[in-house]
C-alpha atoms as a PDB file:
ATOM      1  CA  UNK A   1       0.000   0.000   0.000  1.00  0.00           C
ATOM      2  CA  UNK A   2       1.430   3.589  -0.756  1.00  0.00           C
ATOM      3  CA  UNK A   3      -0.515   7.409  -0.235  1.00  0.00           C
ATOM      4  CA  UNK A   4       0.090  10.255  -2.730  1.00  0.00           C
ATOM      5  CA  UNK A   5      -1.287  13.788  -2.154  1.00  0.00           C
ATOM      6  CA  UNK A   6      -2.343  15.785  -4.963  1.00  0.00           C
ATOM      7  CA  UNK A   7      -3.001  19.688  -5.357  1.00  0.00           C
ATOM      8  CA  UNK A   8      -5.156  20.675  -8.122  1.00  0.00           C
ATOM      9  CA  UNK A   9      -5.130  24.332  -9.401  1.00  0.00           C
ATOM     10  CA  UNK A  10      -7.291  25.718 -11.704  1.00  0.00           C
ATOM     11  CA  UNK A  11     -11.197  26.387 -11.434  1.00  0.00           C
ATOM     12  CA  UNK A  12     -11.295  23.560  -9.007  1.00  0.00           C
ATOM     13  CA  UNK A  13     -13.624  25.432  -5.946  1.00  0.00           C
ATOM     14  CA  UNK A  14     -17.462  26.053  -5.999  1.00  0.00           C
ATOM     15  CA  UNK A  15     -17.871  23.553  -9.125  1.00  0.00           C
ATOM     16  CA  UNK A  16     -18.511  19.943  -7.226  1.00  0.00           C
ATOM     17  CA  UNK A  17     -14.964  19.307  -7.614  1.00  0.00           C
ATOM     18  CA  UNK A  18     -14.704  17.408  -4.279  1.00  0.00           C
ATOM     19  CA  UNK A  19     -17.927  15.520  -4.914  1.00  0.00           C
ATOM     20  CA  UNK A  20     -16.492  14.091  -8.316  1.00  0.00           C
ATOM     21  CA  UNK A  21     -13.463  12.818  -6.700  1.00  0.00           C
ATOM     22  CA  UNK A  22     -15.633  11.050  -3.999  1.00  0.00           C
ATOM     23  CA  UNK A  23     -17.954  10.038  -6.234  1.00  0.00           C
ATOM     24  CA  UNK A  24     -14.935   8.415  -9.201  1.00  0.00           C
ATOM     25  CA  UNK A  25     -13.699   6.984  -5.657  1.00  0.00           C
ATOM     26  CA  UNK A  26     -16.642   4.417  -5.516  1.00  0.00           C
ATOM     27  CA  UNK A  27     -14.955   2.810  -9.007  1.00  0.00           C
ATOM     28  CA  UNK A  28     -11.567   2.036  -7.478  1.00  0.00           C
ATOM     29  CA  UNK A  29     -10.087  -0.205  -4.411  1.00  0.00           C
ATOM     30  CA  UNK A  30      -8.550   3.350  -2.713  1.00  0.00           C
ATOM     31  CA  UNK A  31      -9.489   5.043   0.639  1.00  0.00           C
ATOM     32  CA  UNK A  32      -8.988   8.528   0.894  1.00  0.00           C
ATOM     33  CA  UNK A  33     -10.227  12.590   1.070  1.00  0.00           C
ATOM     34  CA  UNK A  34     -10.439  15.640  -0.668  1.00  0.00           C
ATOM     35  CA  UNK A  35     -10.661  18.874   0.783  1.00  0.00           C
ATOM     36  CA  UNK A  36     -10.711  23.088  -0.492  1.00  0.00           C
ATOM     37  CA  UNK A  37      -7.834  25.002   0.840  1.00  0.00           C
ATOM     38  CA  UNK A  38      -8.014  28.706   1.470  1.00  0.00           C
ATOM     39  CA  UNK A  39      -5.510  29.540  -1.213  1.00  0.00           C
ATOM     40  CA  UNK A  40      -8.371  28.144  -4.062  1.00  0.00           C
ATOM     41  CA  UNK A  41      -6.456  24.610  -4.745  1.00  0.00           C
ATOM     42  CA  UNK A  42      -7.647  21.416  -3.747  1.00  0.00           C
ATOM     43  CA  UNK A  43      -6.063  18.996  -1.453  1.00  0.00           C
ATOM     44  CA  UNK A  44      -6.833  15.186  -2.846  1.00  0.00           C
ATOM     45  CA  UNK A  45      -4.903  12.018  -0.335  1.00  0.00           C
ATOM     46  CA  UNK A  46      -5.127   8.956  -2.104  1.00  0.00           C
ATOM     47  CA  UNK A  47      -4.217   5.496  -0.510  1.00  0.00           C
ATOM     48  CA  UNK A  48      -4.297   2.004  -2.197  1.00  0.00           C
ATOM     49  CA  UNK A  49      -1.885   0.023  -4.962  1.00  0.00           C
ATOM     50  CA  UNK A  50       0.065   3.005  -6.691  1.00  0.00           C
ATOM     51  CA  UNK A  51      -1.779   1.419 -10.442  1.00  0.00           C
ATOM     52  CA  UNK A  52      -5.001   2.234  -8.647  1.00  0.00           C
ATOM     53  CA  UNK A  53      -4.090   5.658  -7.640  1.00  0.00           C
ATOM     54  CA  UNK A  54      -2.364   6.362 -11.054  1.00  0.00           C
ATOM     55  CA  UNK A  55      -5.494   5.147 -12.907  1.00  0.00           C
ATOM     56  CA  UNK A  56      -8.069   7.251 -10.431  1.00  0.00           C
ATOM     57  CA  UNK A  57      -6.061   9.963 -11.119  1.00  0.00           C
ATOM     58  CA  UNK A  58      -5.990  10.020 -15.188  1.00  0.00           C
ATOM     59  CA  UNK A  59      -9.663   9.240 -15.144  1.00  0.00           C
ATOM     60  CA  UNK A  60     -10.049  12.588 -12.934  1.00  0.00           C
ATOM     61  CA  UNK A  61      -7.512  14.554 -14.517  1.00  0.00           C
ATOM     62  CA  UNK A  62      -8.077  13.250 -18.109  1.00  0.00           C
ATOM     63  CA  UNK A  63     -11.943  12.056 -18.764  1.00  0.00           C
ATOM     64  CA  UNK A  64     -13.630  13.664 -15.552  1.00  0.00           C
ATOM     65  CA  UNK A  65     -16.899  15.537 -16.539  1.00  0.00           C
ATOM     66  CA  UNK A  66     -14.574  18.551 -14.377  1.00  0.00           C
ATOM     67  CA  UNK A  67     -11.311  17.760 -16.065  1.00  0.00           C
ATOM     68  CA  UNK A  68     -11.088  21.365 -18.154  1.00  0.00           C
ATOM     69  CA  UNK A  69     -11.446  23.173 -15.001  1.00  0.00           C
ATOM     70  CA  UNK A  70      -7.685  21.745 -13.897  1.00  0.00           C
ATOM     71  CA  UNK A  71      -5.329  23.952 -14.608  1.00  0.00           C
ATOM     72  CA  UNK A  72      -2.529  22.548 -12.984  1.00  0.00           C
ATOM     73  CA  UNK A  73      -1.663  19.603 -10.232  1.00  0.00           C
ATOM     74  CA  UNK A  74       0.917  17.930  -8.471  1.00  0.00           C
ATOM     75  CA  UNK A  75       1.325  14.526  -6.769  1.00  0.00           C
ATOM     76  CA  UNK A  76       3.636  13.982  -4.257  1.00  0.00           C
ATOM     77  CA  UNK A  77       4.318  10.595  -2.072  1.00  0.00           C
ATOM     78  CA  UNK A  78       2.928  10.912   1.565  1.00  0.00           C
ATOM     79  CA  UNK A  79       2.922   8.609   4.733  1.00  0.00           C
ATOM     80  CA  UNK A  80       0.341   5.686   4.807  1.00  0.00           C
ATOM     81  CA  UNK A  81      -2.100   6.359   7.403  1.00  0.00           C
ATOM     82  CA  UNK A  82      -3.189   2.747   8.369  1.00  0.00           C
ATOM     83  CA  UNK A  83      -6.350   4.233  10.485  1.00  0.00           C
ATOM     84  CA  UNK A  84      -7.775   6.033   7.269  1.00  0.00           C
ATOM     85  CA  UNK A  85     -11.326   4.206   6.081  1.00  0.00           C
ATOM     86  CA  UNK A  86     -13.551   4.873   3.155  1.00  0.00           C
ATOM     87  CA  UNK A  87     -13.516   8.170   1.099  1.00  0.00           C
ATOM     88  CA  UNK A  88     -14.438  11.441   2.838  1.00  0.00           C
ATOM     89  CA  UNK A  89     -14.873  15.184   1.864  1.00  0.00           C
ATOM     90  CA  UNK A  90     -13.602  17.257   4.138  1.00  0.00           C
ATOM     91  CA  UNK A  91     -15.160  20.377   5.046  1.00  0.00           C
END
């Protein structure tokens, strides 16, 4: 099992951005979250089999019904947090 954090820029607040992660989430073996930060990106934490976070995250960033409103995003590797259940949006 690995993590990766992602930070989306772009148009990615105030257009159901978080709810389209969550709801792509129900496709794929991954627990995770999604949250807005103040600075207008989005904070995604994926966990799971790095092919299933890779694949999540071209479906998102590629086919996603929101994909034009990404602008911009990063993915970075981030501790495994074994307590972390399910897929929330965090408010």
């Amino acid at each position: 099992m690995t993590a990766r954090q992602t930070i989306f820029q772009g148009r990615v607040q105030g257009v159901g951005f978080r709810y389209t992660c969550k709801d792509l989430a129900k496709g794929f073996d991954l627990t995770g979250s999604v949250e807005n930060l103040p600075d207008g990106t989005v904070k995604l934490v994926l966990q799971g089999e790095l092919e299933e976070i890779e694949e999540y995250l071209d479906e998102l960033v590629q086919d996603s019904a929101l994909s034009h409103h990404i602008k911009g995003h990063l993915t970075l590797p981030v501790e495994v947090d074994p307590d972390r259940l399910g897929f929330i949006i965090v408010r």
